[in-house]
Protein backbone atom coordinates (compact mmCIF):
# COMPACT_ATOMS: atom_id res chain seq x y z
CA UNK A 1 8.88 -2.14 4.45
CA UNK A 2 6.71 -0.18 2.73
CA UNK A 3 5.10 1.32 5.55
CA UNK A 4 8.61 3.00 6.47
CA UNK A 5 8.42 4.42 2.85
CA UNK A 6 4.21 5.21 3.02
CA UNK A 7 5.28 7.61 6.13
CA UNK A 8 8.52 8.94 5.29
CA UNK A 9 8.20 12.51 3.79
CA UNK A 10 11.11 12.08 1.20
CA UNK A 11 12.37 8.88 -0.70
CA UNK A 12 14.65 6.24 1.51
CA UNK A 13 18.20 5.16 1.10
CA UNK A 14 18.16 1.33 1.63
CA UNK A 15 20.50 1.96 4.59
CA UNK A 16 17.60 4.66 6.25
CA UNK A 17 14.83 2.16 5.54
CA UNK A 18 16.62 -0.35 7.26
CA UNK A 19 17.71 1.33 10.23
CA UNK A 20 13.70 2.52 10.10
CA UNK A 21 12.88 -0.77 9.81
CA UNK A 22 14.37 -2.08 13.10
CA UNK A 23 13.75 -5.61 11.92
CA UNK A 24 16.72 -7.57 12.79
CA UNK A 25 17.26 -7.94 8.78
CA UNK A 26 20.42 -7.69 6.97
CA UNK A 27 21.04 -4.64 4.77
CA UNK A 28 21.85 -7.14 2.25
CA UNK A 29 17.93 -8.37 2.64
CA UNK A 30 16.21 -5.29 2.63
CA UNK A 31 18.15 -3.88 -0.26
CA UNK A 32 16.76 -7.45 -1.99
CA UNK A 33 13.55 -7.03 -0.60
CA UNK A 34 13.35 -3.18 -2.40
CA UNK A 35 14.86 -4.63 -5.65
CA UNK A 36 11.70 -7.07 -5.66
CA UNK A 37 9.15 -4.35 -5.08
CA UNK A 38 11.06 -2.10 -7.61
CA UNK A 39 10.49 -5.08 -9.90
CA UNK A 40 6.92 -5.75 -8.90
CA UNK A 41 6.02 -1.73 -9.55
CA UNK A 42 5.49 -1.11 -5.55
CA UNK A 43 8.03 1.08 -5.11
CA UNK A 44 10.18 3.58 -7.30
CA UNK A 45 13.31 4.01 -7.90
CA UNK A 46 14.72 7.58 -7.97
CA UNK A 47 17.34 10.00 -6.92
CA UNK A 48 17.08 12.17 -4.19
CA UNK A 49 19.84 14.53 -2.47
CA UNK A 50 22.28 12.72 -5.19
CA UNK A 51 21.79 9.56 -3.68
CA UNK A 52 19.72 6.16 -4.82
CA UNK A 53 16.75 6.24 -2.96
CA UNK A 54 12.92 4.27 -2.95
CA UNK A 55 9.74 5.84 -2.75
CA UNK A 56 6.44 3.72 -2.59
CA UNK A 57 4.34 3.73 -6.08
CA UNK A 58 0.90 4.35 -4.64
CA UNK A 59 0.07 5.46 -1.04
CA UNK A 60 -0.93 2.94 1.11
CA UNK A 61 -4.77 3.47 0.59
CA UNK A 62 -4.42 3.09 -3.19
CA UNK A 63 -2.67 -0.24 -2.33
CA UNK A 64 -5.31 -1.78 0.11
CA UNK A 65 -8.07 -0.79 -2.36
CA UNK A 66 -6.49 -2.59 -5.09
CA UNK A 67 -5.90 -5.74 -2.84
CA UNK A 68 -9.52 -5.44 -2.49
CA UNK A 69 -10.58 -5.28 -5.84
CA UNK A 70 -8.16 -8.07 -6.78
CA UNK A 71 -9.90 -10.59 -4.23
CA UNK A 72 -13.18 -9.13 -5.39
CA UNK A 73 -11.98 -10.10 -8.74
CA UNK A 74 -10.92 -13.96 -7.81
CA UNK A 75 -14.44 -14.49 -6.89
CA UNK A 76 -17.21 -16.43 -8.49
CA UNK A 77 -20.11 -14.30 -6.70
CA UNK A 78 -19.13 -10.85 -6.05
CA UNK A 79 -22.58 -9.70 -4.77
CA UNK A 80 -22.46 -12.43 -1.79
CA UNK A 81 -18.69 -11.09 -1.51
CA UNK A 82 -19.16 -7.51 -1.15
CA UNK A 83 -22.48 -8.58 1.13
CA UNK A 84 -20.11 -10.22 3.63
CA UNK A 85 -17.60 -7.57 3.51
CA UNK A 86 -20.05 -5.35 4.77
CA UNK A 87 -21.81 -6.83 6.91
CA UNK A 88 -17.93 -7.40 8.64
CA UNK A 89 -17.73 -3.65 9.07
CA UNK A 90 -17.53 -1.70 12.10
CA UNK A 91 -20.47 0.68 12.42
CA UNK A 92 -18.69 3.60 11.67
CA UNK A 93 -16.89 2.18 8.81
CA UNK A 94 -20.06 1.32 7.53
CA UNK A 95 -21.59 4.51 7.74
CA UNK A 96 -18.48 6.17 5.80
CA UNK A 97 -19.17 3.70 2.89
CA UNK A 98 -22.64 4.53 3.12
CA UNK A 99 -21.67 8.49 2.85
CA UNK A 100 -19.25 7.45 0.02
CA UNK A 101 -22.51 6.10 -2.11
CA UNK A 102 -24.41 9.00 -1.29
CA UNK A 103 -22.08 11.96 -2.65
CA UNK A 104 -21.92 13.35 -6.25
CA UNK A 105 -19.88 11.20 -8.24
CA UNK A 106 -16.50 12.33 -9.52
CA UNK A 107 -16.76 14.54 -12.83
């Protein structure tokens, strides 16, 4: 669900993310499911074209790095965490992470 709302260029009616969605859930259920993430601070809330629409909180990159951090968090040993996460990398996603270390740090 959120993915419909990370790629759409404006905020979603419940009734456009479900027909995005092509799940084979009810509107009743996605509408639910979009209450929840309004709830859980995933998605907003707002009005667009006078209508009550969603909008995701964060892009989708901003949510995968905080999943990250939060199950670097839950560990006991982050070092032997963050050494197995990288040595699970691709080549080239290692090398990006290697360029990210390597530029001048944000001022």
């Amino acid at each position: 669900m959120l993915a419909v709302l990370w790629t759409a260029e404006t905020p979603r009616t419940p009734s456009q993310v479900h027909e995005e969605l092509d799940a084979g859930l009810s509107y009743k259920t996605i509408h639910t499911i979009l209450t929840r993430l309004h709830e859980k601070g995933l998605v907003q809330r707002v009005t667009h074209a006078g209508r009550s629409c969603y909008a995701a909180a964060r892009d989708s990159a901003q949510e995968a790095a905080d999943r990250m951090r939060a199950v670097l968090e839950s560990g006991r040993d982050r070092r032997a965490i963050l050494q197995r996460f990288v040595n699970t990398l691709r080549p080239a996603d290692e090398r990006a992470l290697r360029a990210l270390f390597n530029e001048d740090p944000p001022k």
